[in-house]
N, C-alpha and C. Protein backbone atom coordinates (compact mmCIF):
# COMPACT_ATOMS: atom_id res chain seq x y z
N UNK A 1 -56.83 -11.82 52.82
CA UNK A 1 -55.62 -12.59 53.03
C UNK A 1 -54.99 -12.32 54.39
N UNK A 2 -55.60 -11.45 55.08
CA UNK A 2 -55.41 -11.24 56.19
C UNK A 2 -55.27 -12.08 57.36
N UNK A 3 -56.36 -12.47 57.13
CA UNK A 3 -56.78 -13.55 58.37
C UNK A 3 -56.08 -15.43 57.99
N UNK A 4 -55.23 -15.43 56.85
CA UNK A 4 -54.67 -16.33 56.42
C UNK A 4 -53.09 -16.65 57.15
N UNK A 5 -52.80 -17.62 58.10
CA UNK A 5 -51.68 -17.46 58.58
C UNK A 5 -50.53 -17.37 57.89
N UNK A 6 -49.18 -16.48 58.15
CA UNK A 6 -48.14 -16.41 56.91
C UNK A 6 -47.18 -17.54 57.01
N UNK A 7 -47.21 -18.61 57.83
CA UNK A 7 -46.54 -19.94 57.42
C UNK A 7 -47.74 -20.25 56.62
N UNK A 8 -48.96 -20.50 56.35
CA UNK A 8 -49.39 -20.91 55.34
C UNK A 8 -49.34 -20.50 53.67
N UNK A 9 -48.86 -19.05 54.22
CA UNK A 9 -48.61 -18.32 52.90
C UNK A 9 -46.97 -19.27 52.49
N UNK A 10 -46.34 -18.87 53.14
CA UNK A 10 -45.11 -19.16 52.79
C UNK A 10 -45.00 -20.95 52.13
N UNK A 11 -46.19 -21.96 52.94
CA UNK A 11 -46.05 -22.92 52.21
C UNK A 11 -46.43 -23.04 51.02
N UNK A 12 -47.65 -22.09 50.38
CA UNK A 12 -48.38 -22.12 49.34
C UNK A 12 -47.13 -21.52 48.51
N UNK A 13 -46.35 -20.53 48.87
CA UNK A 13 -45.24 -20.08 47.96
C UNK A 13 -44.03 -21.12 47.19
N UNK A 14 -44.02 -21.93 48.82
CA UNK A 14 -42.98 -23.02 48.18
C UNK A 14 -44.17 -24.11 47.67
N UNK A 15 -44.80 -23.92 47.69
CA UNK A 15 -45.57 -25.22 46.19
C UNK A 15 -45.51 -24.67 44.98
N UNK A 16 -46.37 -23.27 45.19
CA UNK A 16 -46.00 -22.58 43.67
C UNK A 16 -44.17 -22.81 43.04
N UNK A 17 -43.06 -22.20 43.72
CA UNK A 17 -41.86 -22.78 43.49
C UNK A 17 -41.85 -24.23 42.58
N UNK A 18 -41.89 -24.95 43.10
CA UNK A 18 -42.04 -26.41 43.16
C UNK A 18 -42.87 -26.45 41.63
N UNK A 19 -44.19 -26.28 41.54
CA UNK A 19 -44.89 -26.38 40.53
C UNK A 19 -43.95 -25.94 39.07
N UNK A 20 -43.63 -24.80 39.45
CA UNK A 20 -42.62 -23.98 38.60
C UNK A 20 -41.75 -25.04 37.84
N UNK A 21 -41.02 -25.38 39.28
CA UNK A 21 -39.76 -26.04 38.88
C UNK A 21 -39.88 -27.05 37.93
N UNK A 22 -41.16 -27.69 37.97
CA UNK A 22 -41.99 -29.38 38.06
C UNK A 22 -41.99 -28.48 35.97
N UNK A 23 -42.62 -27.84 35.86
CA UNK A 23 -42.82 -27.28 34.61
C UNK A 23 -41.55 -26.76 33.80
N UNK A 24 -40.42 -26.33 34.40
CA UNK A 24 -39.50 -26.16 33.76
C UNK A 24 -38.65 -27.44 33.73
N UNK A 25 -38.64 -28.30 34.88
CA UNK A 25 -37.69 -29.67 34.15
C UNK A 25 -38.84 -30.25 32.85
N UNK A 26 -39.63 -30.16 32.86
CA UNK A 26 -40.69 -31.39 31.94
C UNK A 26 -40.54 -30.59 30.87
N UNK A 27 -40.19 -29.02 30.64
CA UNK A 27 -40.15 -28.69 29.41
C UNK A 27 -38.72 -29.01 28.72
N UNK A 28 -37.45 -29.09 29.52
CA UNK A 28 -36.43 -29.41 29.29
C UNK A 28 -36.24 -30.63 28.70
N UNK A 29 -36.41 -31.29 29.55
CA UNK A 29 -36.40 -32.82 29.69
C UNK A 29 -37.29 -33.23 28.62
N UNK A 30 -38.41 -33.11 28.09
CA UNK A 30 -38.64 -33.56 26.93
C UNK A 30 -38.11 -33.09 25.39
N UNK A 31 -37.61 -31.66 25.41
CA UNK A 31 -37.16 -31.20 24.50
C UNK A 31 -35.46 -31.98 24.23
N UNK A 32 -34.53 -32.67 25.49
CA UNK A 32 -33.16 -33.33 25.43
C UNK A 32 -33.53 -34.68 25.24
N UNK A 33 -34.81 -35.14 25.37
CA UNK A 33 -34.70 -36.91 25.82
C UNK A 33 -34.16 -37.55 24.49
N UNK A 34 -33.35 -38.65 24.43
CA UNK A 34 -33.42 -39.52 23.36
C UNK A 34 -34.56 -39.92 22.50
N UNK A 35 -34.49 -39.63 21.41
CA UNK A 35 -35.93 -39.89 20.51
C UNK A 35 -35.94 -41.67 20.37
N UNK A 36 -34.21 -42.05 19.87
CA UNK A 36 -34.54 -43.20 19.32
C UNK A 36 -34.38 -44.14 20.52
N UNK A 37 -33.87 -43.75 21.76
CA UNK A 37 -33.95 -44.86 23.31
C UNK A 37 -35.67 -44.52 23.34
N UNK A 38 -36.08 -43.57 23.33
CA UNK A 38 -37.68 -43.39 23.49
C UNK A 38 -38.50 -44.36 22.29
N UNK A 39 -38.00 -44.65 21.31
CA UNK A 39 -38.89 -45.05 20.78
C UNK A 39 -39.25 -46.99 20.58
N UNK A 40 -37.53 -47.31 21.04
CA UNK A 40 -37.26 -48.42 21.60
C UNK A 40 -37.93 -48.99 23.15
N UNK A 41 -37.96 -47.84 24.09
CA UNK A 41 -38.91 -48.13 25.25
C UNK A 41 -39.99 -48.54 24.79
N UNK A 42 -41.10 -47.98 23.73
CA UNK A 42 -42.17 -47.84 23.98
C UNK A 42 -42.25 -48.75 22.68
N UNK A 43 -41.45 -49.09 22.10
CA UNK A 43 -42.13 -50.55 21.12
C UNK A 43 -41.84 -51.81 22.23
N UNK A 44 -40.74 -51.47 23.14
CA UNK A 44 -41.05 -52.84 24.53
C UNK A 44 -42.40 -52.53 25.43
N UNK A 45 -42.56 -51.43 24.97
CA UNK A 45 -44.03 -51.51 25.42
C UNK A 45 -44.57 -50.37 26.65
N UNK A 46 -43.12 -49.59 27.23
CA UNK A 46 -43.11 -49.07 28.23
C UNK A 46 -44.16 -47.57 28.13
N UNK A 47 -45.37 -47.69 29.08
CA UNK A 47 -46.46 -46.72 28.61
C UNK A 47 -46.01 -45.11 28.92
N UNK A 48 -45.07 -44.70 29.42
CA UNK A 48 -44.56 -44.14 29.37
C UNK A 48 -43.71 -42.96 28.28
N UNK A 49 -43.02 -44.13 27.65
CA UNK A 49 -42.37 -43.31 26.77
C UNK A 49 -43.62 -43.24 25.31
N UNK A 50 -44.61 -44.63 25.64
CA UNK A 50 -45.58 -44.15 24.51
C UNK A 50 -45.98 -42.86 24.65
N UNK A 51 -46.64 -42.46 25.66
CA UNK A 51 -46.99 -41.15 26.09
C UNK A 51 -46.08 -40.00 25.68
N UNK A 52 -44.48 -40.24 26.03
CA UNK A 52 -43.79 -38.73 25.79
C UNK A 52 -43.83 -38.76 24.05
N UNK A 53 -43.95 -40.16 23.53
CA UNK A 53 -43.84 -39.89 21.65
C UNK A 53 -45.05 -39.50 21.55
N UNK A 54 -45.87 -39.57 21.66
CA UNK A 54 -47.44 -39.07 21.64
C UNK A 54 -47.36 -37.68 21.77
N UNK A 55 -46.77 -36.89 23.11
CA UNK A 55 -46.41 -35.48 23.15
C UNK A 55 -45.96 -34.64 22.39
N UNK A 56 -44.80 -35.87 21.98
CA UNK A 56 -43.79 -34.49 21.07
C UNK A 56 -44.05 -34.74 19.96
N UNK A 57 -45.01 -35.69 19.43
CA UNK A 57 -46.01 -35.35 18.23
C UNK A 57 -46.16 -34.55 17.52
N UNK A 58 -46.79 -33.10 18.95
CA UNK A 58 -47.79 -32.43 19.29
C UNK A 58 -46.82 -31.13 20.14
N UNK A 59 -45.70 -31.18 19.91
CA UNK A 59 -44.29 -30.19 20.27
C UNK A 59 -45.12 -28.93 20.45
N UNK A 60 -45.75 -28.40 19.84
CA UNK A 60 -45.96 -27.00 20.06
C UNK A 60 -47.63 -26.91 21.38
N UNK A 61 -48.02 -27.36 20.81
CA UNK A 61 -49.18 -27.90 21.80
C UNK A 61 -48.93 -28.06 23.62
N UNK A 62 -48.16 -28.77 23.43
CA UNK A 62 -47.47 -29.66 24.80
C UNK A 62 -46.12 -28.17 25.53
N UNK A 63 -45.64 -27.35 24.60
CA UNK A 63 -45.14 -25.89 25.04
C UNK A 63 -46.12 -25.40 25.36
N UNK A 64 -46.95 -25.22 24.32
CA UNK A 64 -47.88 -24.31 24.75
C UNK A 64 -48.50 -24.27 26.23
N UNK A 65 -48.97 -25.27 26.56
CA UNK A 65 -49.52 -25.74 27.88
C UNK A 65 -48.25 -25.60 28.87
N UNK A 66 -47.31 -25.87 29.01
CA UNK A 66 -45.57 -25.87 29.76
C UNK A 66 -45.82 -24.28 30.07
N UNK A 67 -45.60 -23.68 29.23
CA UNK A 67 -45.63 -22.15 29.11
C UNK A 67 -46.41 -21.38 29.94
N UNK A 68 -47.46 -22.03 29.74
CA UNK A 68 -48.88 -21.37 30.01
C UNK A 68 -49.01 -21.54 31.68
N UNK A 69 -48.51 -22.87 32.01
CA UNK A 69 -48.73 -23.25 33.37
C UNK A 69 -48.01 -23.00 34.13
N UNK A 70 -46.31 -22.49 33.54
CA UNK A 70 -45.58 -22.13 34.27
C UNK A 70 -45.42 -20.29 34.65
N UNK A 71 -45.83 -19.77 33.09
CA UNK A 71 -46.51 -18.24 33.20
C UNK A 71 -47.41 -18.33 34.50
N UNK A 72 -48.64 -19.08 34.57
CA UNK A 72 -49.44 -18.60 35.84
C UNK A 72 -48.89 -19.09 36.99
N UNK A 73 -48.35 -20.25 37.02
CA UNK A 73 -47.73 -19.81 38.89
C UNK A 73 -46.77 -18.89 39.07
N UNK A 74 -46.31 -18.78 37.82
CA UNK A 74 -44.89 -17.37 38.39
C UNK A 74 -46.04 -16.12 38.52
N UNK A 75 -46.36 -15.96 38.29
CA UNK A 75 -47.15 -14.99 38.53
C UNK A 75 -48.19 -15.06 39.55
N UNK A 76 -48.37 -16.07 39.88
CA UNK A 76 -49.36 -16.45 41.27
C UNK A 76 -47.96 -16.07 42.21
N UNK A 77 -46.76 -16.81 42.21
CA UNK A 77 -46.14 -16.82 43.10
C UNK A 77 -45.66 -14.92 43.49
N UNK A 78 -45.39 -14.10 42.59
CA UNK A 78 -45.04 -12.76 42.75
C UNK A 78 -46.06 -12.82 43.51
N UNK A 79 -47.32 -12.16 43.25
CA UNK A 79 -48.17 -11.44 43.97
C UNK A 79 -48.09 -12.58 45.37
N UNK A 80 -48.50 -13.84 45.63
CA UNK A 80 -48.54 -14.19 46.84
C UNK A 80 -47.09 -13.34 47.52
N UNK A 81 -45.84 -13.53 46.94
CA UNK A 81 -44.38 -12.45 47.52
C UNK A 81 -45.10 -11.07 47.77
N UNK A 82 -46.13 -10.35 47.46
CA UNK A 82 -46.20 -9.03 47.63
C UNK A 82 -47.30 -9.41 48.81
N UNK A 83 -47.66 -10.17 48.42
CA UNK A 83 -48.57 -9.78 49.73
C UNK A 83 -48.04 -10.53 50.91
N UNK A 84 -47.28 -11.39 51.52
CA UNK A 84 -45.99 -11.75 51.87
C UNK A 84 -45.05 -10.69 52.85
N UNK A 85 -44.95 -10.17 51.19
CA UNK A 85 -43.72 -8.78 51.92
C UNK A 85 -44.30 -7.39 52.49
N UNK A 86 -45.87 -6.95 52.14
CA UNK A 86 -46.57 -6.24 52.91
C UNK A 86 -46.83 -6.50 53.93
N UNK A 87 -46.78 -7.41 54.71
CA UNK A 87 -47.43 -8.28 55.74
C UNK A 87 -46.25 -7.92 57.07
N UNK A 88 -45.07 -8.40 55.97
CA UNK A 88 -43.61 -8.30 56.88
C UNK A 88 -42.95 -7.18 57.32
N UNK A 89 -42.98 -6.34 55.88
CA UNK A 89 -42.25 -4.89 55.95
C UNK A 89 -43.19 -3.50 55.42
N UNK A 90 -44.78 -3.40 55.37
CA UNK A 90 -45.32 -2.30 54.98
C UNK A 90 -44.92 -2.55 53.18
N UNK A 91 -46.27 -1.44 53.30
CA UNK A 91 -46.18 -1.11 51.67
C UNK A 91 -44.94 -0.12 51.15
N UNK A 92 -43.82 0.09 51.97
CA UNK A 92 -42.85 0.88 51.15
C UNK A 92 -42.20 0.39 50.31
N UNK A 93 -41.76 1.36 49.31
CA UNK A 93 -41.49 1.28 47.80
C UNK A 93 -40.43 0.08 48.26
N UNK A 94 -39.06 0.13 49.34
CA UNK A 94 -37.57 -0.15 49.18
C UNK A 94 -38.38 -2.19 49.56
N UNK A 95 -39.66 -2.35 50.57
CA UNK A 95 -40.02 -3.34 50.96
C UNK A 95 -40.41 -4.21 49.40
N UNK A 96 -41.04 -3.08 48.65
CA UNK A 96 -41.68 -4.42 47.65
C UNK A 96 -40.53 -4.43 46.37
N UNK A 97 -39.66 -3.61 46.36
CA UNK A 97 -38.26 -3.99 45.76
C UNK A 97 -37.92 -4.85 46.34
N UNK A 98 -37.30 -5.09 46.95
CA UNK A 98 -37.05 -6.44 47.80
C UNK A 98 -37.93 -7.78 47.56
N UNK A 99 -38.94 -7.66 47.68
CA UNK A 99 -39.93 -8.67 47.71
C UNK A 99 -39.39 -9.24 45.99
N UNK A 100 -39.50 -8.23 44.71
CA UNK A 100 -39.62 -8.64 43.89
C UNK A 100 -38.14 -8.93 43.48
N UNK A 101 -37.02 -8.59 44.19
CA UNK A 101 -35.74 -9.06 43.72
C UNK A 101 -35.23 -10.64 44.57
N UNK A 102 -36.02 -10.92 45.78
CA UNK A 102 -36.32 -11.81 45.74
C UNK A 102 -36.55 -13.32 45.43
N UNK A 103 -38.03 -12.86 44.91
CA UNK A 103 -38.94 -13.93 44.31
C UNK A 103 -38.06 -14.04 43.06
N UNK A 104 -37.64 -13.07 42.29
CA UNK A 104 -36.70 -13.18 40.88
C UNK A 104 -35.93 -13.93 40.78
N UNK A 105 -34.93 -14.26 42.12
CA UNK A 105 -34.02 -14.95 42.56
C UNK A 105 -34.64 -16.17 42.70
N UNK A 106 -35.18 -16.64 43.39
CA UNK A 106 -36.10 -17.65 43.84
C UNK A 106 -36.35 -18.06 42.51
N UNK A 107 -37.26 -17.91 41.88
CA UNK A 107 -37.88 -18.43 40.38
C UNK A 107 -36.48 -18.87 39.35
N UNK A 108 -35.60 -18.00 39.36
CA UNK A 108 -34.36 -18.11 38.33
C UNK A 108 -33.93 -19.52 39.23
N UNK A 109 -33.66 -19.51 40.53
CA UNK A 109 -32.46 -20.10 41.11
C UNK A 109 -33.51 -21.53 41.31
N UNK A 110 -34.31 -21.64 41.75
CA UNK A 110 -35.00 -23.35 42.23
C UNK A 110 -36.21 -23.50 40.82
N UNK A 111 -36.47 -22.38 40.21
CA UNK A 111 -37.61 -22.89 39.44
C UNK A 111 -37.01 -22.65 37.93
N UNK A 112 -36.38 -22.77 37.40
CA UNK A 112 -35.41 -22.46 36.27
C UNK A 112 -34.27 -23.06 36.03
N UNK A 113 -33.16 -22.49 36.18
CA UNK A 113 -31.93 -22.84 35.89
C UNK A 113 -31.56 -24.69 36.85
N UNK A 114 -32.10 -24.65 38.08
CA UNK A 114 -31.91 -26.05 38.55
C UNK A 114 -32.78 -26.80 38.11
N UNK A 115 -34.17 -27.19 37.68
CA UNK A 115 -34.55 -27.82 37.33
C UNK A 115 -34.23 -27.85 35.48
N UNK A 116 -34.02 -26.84 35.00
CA UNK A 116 -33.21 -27.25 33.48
C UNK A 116 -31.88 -27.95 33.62
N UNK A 117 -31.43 -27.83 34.47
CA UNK A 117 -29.94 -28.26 34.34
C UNK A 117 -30.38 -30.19 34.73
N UNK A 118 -31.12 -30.63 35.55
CA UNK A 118 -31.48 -31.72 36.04
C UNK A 118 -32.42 -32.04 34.91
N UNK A 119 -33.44 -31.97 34.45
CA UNK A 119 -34.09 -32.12 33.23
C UNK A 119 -33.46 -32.38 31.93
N UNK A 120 -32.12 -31.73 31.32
CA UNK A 120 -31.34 -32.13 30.46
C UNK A 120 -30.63 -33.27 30.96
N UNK A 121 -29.75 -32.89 31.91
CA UNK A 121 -28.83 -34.53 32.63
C UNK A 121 -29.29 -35.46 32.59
N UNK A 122 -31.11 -35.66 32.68
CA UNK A 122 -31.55 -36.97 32.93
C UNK A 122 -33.24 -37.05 31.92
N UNK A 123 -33.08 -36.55 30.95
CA UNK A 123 -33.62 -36.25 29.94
C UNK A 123 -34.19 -37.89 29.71
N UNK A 124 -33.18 -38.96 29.93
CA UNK A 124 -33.83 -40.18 29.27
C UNK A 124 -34.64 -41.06 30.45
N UNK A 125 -34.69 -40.60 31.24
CA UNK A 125 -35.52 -41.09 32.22
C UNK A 125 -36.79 -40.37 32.95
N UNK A 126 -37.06 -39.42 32.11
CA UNK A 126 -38.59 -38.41 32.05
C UNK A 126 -39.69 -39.30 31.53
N UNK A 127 -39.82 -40.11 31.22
CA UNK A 127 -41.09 -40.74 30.75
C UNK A 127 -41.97 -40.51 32.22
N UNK A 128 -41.77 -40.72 33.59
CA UNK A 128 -42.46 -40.64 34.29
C UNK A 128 -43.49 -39.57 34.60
N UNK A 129 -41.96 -38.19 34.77
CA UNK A 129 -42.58 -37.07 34.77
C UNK A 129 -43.52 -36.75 33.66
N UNK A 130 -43.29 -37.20 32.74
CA UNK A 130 -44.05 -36.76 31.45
C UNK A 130 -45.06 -37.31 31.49
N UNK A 131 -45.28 -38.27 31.84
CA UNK A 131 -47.08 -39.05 32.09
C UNK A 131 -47.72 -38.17 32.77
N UNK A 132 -47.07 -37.59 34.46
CA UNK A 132 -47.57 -36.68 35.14
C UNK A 132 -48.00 -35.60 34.62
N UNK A 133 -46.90 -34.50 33.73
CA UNK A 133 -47.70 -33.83 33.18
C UNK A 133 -48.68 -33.92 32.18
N UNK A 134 -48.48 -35.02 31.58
CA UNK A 134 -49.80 -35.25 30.33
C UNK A 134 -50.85 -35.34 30.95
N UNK A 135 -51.20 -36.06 32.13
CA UNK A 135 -52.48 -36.20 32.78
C UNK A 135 -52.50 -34.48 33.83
N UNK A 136 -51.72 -34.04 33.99
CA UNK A 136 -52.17 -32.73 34.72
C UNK A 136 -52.48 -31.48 33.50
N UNK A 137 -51.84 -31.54 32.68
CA UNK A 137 -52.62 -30.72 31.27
C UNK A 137 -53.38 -31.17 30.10
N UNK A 138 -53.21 -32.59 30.09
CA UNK A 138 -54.21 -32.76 28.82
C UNK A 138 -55.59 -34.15 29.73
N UNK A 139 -55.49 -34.11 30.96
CA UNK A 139 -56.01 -34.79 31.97
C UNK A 139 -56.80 -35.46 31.31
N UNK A 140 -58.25 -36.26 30.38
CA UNK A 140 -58.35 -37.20 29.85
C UNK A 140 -57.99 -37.71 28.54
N UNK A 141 -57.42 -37.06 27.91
CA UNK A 141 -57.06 -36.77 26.61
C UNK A 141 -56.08 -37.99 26.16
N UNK A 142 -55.66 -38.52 27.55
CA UNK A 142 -54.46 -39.25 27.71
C UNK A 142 -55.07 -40.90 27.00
N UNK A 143 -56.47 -41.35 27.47
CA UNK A 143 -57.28 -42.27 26.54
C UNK A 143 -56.98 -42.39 25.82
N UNK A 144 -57.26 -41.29 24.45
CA UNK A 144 -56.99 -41.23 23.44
C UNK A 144 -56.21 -41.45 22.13
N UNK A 145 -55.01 -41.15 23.43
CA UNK A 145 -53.43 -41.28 22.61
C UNK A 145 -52.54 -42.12 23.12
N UNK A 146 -52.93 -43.01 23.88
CA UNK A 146 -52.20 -44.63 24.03
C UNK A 146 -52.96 -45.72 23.64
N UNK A 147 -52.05 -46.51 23.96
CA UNK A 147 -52.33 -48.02 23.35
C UNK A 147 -53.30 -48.39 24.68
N UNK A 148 -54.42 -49.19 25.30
CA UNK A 148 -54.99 -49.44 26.05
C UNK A 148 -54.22 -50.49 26.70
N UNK A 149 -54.64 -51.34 27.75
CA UNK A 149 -54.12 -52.44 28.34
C UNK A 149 -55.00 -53.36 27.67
N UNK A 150 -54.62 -54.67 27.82
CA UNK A 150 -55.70 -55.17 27.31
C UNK A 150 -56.01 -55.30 25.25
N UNK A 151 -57.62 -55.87 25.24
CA UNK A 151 -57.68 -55.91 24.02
C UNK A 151 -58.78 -54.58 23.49
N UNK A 152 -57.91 -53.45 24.47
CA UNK A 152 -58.89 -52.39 23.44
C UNK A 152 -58.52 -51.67 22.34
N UNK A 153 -58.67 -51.12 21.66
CA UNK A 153 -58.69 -50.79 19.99
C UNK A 153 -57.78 -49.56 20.40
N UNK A 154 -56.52 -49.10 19.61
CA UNK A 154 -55.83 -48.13 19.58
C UNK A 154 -56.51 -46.96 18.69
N UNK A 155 -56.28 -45.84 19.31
CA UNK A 155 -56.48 -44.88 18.86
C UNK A 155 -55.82 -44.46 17.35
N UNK A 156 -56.59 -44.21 16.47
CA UNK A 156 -55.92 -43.84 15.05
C UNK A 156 -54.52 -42.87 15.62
N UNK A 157 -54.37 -41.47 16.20
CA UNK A 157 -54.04 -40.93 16.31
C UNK A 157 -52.42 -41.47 16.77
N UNK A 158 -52.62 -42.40 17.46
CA UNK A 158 -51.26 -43.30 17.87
C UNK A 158 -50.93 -44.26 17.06
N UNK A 159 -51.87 -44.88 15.88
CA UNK A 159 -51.50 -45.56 14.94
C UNK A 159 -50.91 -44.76 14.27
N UNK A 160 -50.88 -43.52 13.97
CA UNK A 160 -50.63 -42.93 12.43
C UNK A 160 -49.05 -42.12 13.13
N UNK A 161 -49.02 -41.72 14.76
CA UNK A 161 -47.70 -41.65 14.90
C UNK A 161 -46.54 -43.03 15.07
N UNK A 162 -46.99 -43.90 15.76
CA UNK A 162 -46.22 -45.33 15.31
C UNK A 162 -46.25 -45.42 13.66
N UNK A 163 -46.61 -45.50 13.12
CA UNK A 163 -47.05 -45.42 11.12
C UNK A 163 -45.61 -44.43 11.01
N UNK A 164 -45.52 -42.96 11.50
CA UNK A 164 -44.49 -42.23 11.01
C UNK A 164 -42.97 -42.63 11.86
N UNK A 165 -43.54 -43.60 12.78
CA UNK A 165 -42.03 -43.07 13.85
C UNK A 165 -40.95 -44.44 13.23
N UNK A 166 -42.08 -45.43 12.49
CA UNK A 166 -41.55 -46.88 11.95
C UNK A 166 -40.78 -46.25 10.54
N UNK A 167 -41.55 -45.36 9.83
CA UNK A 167 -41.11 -44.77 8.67
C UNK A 167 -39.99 -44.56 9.05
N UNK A 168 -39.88 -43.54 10.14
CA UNK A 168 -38.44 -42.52 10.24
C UNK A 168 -37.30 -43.34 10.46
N UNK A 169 -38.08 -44.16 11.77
CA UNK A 169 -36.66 -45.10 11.93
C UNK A 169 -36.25 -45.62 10.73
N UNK A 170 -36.66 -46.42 9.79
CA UNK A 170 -35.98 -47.29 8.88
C UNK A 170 -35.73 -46.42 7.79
N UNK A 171 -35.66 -44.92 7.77
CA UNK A 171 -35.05 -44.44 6.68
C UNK A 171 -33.58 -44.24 7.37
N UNK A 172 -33.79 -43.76 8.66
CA UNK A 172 -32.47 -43.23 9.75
C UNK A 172 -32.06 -44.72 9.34
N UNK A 173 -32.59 -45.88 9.46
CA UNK A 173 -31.36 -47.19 9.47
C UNK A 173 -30.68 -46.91 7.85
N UNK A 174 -31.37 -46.96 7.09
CA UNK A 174 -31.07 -47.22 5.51
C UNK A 174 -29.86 -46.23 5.30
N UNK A 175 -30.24 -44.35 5.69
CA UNK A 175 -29.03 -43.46 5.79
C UNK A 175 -27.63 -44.00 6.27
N UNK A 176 -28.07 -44.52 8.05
CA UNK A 176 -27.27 -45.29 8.41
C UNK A 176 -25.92 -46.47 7.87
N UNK A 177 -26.91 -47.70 7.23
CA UNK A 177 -26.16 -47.87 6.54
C UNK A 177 -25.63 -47.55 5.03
N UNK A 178 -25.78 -46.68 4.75
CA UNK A 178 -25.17 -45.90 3.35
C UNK A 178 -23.98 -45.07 3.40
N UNK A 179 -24.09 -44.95 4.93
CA UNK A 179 -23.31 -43.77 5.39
C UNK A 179 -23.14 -42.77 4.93
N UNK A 180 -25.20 -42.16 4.46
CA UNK A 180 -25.46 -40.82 3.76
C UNK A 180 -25.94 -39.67 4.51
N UNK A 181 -24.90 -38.90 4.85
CA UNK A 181 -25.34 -37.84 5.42
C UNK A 181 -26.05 -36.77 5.32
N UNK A 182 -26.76 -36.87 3.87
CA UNK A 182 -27.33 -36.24 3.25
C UNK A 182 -28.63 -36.37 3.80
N UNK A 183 -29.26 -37.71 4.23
CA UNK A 183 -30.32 -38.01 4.00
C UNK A 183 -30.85 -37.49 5.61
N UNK A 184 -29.24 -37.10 6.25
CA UNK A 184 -30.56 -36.35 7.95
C UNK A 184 -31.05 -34.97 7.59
């Protein structure tokens, strides 16, 4: 890593950042979005929000992967900070304290708390991001679990969640009008 220039380091750091961030709004943001504006998008047809109902299907699955992807760049991003802050200030103890109080800062402040706070606020307009990440973690899988363009044959798997999401809605209407609160 030596022979690697440290503006290049430093850009690879702010992508890792970025990636971070990209993983903590999409975990937010799908966990706040409107279920029933989402489910109204995507009976107008919008492929999008088909995709985020397809996800949260699959809630633990779709963390799991969030988790997983955002665990390894934070952790790509520390060590790129240590080797970073060796580069700058030696291997002393007070240099890689620093380094790691830092990057701590960094990760909490641009890859955390700001992208959760922006991810909830705008929770109903993630269908985009959420395509992005479906194709960057479940990358062909995405076939599978939409409706095609065209006259190709839907996937059971998206029939049988449209099948439950038609159920839910028209029991939520029926509660609705009963005005039974029992029945959420």
């Amino acid at each position: 890593m030596d022979d690697i220039p440290l503006s290049s380091l430093f850009a690879a750091l702010a992508g890792l950042l970025l990636a971070s961030g990209f993983f903590s709004i999409a975990e937010t943001a799908m966990m706040a979005v409107n279920r029933y504006r989402l489910r109204h998008r995507a009976k107008q047809g919008a492929r999008g929000a088909k995709l985020a109902l397809a996800l949260l299907a699959q809630t633990d699955t779709l963390l799991g992967v969030i988790l997983l992807g955002n665990t390894l760049v934070a952790a790509a991003a520390a060590t790129l900070t240590a080797v970073i802050t060796k580069r700058l200030f030696g291997e002393g103890e007070a240099a890689l304290a620093l380094g790691t109080v830092a990057i701590s800062f960094a990760l909490l402040v641009f890859s955390e708390i700001t992208p959760k706070v922006i991810g909830a606020a705008h929770a109903d307009r993630v269908d985009h991001v959420l395509r992005l990440v479906f194709l960057l973690a479940f990358d062909n899988c995405e076939k599978h679990l939409t409706r095609r363009i065209g006259d190709r044959e839907v996937h059971p798997a998206l029939r049988h969640l449209e099948y439950h999401n038609s159920c839910d809605t028209s029991h939520e209407r029926q509660c609705r009008e009963a005005n039974n609160l029992d029945c959420w």
